[in-house]
PDB file of N, CA and C in Angstrom:
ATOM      1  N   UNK A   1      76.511 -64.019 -13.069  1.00  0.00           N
ATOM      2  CA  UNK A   1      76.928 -65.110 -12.210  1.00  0.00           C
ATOM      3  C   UNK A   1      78.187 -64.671 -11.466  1.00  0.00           C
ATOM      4  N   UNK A   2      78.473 -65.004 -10.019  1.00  0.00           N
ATOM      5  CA  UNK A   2      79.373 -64.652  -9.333  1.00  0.00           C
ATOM      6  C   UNK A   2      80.139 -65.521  -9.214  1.00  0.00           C
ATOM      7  N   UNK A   3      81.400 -65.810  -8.715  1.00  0.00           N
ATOM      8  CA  UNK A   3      82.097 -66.373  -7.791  1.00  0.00           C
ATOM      9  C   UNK A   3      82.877 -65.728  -6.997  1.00  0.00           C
ATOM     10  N   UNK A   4      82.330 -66.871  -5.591  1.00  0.00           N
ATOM     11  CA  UNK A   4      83.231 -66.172  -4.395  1.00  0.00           C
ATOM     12  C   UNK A   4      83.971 -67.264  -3.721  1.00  0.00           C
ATOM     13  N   UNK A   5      85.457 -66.223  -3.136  1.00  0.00           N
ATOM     14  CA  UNK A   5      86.202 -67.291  -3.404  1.00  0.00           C
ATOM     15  C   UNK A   5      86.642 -66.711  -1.628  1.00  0.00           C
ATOM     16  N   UNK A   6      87.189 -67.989  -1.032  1.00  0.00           N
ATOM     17  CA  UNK A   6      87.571 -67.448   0.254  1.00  0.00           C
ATOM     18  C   UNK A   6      88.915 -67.207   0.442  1.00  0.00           C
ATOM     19  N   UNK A   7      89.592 -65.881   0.238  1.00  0.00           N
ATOM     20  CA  UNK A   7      91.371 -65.919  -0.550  1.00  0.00           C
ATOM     21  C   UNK A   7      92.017 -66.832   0.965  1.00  0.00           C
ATOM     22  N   UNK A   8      91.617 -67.342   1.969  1.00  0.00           N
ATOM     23  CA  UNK A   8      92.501 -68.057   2.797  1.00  0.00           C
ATOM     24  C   UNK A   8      92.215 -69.454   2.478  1.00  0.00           C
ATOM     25  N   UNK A   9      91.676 -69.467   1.775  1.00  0.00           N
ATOM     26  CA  UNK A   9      91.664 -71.407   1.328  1.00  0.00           C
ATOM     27  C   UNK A   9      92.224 -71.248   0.276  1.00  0.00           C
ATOM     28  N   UNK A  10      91.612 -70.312  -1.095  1.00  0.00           N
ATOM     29  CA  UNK A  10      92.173 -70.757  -2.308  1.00  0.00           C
ATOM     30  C   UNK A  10      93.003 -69.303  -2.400  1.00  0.00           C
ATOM     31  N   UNK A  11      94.760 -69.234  -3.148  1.00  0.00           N
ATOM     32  CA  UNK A  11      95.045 -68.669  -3.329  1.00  0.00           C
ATOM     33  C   UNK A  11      94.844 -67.467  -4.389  1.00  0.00           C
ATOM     34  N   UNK A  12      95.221 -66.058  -4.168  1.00  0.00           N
ATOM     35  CA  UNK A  12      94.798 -65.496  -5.070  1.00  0.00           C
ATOM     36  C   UNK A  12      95.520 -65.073  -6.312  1.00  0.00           C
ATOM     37  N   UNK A  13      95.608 -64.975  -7.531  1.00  0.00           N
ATOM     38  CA  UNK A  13      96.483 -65.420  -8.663  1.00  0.00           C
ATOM     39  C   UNK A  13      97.423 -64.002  -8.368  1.00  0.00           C
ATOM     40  N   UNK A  14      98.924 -64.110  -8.861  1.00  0.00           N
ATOM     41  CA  UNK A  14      99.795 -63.179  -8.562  1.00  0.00           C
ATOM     42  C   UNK A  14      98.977 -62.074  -9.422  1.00  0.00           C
ATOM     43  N   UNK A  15      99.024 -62.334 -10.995  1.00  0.00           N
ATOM     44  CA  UNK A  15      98.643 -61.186 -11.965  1.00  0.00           C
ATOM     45  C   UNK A  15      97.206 -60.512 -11.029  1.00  0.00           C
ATOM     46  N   UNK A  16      96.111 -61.207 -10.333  1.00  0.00           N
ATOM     47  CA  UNK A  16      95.089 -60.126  -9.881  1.00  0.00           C
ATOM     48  C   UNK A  16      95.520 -59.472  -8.579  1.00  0.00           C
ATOM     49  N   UNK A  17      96.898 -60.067  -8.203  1.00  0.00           N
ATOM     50  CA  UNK A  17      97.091 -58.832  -6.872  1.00  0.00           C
ATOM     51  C   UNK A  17      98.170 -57.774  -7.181  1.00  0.00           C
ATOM     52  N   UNK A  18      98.451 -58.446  -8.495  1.00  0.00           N
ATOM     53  CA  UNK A  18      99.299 -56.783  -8.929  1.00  0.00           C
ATOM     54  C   UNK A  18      98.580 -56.342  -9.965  1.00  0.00           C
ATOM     55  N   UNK A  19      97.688 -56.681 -10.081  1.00  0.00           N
ATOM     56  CA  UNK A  19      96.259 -55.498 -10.812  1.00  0.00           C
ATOM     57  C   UNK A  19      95.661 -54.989 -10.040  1.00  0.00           C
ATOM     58  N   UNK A  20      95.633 -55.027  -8.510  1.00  0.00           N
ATOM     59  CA  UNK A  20      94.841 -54.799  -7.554  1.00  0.00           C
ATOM     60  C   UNK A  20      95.343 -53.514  -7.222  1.00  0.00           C
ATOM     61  N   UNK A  21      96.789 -53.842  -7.283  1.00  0.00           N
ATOM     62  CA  UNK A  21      97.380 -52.848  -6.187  1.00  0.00           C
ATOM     63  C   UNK A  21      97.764 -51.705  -7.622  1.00  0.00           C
ATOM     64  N   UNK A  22      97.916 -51.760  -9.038  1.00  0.00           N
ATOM     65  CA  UNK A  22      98.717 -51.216  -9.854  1.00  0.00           C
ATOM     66  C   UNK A  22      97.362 -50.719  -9.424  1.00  0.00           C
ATOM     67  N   UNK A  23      95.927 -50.685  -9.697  1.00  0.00           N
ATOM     68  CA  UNK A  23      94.881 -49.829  -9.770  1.00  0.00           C
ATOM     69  C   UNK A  23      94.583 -49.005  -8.478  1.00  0.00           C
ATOM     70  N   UNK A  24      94.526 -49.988  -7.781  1.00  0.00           N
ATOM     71  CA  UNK A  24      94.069 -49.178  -6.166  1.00  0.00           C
ATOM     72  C   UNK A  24      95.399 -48.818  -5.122  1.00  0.00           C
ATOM     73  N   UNK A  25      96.164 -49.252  -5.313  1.00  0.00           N
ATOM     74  CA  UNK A  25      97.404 -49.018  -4.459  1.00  0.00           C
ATOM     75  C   UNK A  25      97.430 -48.992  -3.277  1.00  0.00           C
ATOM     76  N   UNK A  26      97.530 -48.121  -2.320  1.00  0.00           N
ATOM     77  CA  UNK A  26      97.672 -48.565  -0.818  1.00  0.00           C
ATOM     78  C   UNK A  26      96.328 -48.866  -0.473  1.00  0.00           C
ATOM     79  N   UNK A  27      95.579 -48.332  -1.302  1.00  0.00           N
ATOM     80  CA  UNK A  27      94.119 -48.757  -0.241  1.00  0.00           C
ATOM     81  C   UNK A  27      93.919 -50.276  -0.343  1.00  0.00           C
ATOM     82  N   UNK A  28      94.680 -51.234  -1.320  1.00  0.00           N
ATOM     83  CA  UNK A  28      94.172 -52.238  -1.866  1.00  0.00           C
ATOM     84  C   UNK A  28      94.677 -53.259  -0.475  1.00  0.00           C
ATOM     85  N   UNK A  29      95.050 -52.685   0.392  1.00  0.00           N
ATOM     86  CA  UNK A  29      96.059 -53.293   1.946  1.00  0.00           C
ATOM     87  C   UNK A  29      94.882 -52.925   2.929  1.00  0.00           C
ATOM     88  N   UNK A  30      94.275 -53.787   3.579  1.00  0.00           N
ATOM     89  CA  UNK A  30      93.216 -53.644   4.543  1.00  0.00           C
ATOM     90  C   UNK A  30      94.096 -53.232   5.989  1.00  0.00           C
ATOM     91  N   UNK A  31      94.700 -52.072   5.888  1.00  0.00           N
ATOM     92  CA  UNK A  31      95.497 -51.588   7.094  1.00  0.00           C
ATOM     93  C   UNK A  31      94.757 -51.105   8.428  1.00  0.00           C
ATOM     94  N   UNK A  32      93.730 -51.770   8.748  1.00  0.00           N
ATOM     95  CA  UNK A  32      92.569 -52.246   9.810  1.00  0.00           C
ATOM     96  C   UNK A  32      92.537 -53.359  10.191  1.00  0.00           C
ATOM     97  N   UNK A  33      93.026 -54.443   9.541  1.00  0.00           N
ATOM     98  CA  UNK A  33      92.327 -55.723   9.929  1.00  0.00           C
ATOM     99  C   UNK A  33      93.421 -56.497  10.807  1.00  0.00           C
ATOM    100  N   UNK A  34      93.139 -57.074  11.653  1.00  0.00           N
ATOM    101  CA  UNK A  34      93.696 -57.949  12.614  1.00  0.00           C
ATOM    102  C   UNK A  34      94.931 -58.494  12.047  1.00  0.00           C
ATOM    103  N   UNK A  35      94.937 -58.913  10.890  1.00  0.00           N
ATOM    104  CA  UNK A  35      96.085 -59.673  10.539  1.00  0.00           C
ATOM    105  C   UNK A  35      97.168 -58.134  10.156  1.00  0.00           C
ATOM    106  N   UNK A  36      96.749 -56.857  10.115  1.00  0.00           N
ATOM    107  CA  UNK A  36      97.818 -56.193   9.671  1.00  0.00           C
ATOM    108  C   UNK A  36      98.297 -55.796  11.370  1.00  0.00           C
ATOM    109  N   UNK A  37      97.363 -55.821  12.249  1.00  0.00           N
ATOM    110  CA  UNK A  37      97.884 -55.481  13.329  1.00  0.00           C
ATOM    111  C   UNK A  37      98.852 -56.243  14.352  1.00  0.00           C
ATOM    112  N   UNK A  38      98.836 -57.279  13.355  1.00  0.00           N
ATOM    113  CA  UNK A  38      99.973 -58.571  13.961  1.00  0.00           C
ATOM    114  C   UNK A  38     100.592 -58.509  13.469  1.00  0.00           C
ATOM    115  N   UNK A  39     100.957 -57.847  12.477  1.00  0.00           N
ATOM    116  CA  UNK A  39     102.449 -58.014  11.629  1.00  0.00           C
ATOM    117  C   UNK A  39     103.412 -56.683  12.712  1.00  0.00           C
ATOM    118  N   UNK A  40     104.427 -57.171  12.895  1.00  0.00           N
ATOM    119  CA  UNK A  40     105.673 -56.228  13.210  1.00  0.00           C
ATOM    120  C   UNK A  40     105.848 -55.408  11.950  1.00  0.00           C
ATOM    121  N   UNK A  41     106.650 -54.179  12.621  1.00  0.00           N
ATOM    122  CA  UNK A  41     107.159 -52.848  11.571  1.00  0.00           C
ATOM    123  C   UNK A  41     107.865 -53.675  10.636  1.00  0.00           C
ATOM    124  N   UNK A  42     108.885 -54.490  10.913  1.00  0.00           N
ATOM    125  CA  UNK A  42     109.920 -54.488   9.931  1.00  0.00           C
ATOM    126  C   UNK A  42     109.069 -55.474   9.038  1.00  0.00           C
ATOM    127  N   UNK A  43     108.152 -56.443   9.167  1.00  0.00           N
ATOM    128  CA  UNK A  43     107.196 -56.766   8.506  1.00  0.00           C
ATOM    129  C   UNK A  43     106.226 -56.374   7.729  1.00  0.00           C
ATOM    130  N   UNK A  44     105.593 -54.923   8.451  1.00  0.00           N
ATOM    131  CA  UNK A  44     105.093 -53.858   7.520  1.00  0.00           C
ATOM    132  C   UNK A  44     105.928 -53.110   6.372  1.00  0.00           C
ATOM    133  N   UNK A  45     107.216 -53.097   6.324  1.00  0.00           N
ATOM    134  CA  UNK A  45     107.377 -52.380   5.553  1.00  0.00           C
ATOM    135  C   UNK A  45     108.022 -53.340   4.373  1.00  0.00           C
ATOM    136  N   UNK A  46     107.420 -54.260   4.258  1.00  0.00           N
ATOM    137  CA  UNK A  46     107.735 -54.711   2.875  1.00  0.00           C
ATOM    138  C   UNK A  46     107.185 -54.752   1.943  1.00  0.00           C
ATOM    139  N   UNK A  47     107.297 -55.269   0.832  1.00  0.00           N
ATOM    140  CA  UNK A  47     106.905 -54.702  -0.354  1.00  0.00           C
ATOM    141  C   UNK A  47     105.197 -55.452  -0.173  1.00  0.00           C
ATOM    142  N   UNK A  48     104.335 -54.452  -0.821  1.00  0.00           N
ATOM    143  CA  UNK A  48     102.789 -55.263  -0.608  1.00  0.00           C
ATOM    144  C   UNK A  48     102.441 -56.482  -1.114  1.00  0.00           C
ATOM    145  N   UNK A  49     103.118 -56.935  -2.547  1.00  0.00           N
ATOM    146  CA  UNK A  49     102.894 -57.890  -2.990  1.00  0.00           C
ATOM    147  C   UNK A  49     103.410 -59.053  -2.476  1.00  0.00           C
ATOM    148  N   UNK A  50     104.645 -58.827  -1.541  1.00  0.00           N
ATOM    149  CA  UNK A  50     104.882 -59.908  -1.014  1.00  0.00           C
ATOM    150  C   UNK A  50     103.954 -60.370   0.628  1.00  0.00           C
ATOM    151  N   UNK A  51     103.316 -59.255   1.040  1.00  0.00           N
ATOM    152  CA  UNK A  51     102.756 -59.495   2.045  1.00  0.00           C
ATOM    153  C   UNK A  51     101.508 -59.959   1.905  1.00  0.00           C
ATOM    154  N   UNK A  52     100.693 -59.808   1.074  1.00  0.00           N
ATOM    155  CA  UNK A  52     100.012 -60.114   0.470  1.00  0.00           C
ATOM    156  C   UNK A  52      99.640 -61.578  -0.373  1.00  0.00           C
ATOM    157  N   UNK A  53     100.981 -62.257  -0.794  1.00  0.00           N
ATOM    158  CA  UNK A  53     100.901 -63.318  -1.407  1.00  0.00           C
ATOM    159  C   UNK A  53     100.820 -64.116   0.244  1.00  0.00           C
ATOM    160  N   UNK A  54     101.911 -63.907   1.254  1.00  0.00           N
ATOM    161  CA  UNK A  54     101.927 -64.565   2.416  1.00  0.00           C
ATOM    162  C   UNK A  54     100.613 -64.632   3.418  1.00  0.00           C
ATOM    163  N   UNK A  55      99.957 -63.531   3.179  1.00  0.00           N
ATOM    164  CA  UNK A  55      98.905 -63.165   4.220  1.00  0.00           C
ATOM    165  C   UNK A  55      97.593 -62.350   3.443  1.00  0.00           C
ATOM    166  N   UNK A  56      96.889 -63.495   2.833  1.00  0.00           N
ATOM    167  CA  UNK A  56      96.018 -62.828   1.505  1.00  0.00           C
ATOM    168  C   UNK A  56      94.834 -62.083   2.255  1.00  0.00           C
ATOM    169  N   UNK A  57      94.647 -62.587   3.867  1.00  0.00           N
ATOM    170  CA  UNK A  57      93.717 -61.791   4.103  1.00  0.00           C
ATOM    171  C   UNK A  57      93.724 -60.035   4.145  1.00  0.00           C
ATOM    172  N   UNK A  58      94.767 -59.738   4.140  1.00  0.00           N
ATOM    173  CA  UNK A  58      95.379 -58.275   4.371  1.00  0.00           C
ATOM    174  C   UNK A  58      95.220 -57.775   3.280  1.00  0.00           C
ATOM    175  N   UNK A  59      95.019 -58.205   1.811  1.00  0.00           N
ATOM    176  CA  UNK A  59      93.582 -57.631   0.953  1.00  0.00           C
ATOM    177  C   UNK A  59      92.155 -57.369   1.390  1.00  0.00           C
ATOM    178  N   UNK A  60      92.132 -55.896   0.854  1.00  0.00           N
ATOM    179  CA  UNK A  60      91.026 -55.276   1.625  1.00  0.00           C
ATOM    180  C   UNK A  60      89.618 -55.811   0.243  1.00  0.00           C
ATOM    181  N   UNK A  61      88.390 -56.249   1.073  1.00  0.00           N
ATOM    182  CA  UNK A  61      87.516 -57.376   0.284  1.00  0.00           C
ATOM    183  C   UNK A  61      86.278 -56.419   0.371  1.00  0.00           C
ATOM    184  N   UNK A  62      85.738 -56.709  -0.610  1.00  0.00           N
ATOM    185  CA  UNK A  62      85.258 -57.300  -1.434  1.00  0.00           C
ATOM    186  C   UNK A  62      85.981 -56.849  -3.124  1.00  0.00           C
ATOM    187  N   UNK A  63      87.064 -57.747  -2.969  1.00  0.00           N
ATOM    188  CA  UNK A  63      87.429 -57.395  -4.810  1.00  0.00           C
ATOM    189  C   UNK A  63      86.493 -57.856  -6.124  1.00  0.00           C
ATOM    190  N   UNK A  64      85.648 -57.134  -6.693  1.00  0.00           N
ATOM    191  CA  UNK A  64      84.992 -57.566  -7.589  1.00  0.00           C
ATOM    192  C   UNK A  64      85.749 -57.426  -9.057  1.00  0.00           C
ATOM    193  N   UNK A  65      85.846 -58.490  -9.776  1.00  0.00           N
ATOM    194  CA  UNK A  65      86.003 -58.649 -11.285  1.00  0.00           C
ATOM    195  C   UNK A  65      84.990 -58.357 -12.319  1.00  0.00           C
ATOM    196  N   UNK A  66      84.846 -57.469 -13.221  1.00  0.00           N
ATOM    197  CA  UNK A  66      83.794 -57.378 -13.895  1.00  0.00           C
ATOM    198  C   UNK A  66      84.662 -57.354 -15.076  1.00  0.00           C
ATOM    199  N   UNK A  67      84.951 -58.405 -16.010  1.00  0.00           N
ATOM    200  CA  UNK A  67      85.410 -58.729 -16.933  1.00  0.00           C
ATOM    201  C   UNK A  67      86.935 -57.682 -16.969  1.00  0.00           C
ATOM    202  N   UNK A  68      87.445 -56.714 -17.530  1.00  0.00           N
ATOM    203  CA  UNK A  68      88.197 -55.969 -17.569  1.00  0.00           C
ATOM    204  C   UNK A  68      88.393 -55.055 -16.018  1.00  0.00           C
ATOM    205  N   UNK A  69      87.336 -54.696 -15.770  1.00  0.00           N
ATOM    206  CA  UNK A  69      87.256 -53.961 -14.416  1.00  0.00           C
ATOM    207  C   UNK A  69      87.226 -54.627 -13.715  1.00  0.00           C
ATOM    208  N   UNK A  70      87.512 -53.820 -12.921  1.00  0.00           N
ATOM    209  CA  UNK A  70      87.838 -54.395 -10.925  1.00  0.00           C
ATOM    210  C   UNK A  70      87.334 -53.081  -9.705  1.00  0.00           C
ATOM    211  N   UNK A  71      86.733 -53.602  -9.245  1.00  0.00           N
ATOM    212  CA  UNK A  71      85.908 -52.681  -7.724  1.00  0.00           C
ATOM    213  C   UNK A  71      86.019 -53.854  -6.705  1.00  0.00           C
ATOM    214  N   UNK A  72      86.730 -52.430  -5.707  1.00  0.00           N
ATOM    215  CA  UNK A  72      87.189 -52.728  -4.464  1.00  0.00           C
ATOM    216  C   UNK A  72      86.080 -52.169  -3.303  1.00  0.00           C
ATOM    217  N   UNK A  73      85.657 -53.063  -2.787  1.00  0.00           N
ATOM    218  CA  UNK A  73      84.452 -52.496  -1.528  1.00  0.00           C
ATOM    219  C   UNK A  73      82.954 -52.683  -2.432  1.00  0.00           C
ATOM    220  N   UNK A  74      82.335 -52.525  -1.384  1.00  0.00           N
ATOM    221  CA  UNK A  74      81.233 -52.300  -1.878  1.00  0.00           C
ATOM    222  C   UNK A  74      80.707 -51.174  -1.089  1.00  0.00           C
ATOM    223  N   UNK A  75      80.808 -49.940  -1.884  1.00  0.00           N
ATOM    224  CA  UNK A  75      80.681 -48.620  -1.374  1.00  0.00           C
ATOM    225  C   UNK A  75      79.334 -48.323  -2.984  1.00  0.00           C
ATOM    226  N   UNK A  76      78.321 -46.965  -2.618  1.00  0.00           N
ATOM    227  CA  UNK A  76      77.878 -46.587  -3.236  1.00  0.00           C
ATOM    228  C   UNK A  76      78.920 -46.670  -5.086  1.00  0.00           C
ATOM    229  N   UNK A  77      79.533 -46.110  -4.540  1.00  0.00           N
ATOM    230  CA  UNK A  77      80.163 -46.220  -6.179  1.00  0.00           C
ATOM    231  C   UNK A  77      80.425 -47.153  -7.000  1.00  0.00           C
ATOM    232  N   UNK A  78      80.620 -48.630  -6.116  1.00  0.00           N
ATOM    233  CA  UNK A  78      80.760 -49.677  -7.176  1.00  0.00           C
ATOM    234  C   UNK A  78      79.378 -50.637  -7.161  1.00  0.00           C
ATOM    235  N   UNK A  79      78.704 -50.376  -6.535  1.00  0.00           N
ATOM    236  CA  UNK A  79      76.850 -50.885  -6.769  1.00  0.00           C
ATOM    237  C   UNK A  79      76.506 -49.742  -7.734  1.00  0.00           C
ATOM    238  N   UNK A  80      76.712 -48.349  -7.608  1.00  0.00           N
ATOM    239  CA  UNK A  80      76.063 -48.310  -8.906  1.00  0.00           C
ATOM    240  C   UNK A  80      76.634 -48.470 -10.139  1.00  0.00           C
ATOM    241  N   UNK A  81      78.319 -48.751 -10.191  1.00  0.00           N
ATOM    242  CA  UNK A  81      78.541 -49.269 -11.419  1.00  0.00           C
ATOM    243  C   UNK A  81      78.354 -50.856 -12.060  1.00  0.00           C
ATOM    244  N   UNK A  82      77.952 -51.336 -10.966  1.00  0.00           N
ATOM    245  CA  UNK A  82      77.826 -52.568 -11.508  1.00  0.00           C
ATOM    246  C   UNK A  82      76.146 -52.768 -11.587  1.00  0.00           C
ATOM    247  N   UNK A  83      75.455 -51.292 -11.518  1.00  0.00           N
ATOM    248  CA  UNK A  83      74.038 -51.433 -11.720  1.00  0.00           C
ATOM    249  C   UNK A  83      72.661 -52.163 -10.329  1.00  0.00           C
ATOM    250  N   UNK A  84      73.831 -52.259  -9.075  1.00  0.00           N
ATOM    251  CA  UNK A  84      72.978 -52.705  -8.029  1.00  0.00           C
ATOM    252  C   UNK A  84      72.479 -51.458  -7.381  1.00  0.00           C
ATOM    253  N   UNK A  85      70.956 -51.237  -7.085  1.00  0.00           N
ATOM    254  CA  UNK A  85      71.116 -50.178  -6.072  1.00  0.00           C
ATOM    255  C   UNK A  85      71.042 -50.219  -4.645  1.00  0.00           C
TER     256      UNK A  85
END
């Protein structure tokens, strides 16, 4: 069973965006997406978790929870760990 959650309506809990980033680290910053291209430098260079709590879309999505684990994207590698092909 899934849930999906839309992180601009419902916020996303502090502890899973500093599990996000302690695991994936810069990639866990969607540094492509529209909302990072609106942020000013001196805005970019702050700390991720705070940009992140302010502007949740700038998490790069699809974050999946699989009880203990966590996969970011849905790239070959995390369909086949979660057994989709």
């Amino acid at each position: 069973m899934a849930d999906f959650v839309d992180v601009r309506e419902k916020k996303v809990a502090f502890d899973v965006l500093s599990a996000g980033l302690a695991q994936f680290g810069a990639s866990f910053l969607n540094k492509k997406s529209t909302t990072w291209r609106g942020l000013t430098e001196n805005e970019r260079s702050r700390e991720p978790i705070e940009l992140l709590r302010e502007h949740p879309a700038l998490m790069k999505r699809p974050l999946i929870i699989d009880g203990k684990k966590m996969y970011l994207g849905w790239g070959t590698d995390t369909r086949e760990a979660l057994g989709v092909a």
